[in-house]
Protein backbone atom coordinates (compact mmCIF):
# COMPACT_ATOMS: atom_id res chain seq x y z
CA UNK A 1 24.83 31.01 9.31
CA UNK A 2 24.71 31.74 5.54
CA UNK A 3 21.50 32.35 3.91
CA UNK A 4 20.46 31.46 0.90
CA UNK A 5 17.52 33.54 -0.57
CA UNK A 6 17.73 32.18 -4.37
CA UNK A 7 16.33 28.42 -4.55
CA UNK A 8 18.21 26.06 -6.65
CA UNK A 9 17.44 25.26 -10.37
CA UNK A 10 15.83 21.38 -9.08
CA UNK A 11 13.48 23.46 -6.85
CA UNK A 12 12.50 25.61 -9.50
CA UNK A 13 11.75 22.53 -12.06
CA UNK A 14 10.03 20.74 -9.12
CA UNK A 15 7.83 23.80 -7.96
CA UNK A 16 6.88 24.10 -11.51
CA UNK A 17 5.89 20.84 -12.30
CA UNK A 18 4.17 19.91 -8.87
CA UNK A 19 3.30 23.57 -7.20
CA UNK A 20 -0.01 23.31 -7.99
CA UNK A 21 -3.10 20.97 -8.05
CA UNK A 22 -4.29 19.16 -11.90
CA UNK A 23 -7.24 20.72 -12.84
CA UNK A 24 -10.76 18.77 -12.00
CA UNK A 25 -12.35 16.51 -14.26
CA UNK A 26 -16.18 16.46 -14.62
CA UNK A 27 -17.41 13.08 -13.35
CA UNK A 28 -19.69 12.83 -17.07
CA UNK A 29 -16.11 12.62 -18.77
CA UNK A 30 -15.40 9.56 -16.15
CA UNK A 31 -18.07 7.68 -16.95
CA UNK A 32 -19.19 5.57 -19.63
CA UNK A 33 -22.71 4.24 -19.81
CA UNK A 34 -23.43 1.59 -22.37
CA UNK A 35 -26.53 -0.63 -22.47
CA UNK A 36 -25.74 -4.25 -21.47
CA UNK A 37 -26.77 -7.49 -23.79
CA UNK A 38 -28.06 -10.17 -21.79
CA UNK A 39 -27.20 -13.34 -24.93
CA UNK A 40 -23.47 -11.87 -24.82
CA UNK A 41 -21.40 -14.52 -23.67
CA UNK A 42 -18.01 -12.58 -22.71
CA UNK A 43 -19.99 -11.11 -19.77
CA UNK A 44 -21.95 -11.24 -17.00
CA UNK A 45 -23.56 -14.53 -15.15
CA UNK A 46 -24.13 -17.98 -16.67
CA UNK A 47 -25.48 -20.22 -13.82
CA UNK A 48 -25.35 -23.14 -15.73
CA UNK A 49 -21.67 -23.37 -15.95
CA UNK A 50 -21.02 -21.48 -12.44
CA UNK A 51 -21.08 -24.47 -10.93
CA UNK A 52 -18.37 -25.32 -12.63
CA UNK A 53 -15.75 -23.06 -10.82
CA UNK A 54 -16.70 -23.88 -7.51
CA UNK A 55 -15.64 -26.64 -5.07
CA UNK A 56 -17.84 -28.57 -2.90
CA UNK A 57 -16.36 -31.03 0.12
CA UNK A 58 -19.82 -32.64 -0.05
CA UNK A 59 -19.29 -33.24 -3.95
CA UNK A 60 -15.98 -33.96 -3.95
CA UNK A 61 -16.44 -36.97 -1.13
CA UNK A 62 -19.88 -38.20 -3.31
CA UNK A 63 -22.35 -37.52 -0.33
């Protein structure tokens, strides 16, 4: 058998771009905290037209 001590040039671009791990990232430059409006209507909960979105056998069959 033939050895072959000197690794070929893929090996060398691979080991270099994925031989080691990314460096950690703080979890306060994850997150974003903004305060919430409750009279913004492109978010949240509106219960008056949620029922709107839902199906109901009992409504559907007028019982």
């Amino acid at each position: 058998m033939e050895s072959n001590s000197t690794p070929d040039v893929a090996a060398q671009l691979r080991h270099a771009r994925f031989g080691k791990l990314p460096e950690r990232i703080a979890y306060a430059d994850m997150v974003e905290e903004k305060p919430s409006d409750p009279k913004d209507p492109s978010g949240g909960h509106h219960p008056e037209g949620s029922w709107k979105h839902f199906s109901c056998l009992a409504l559907d069959l007028g019982l």
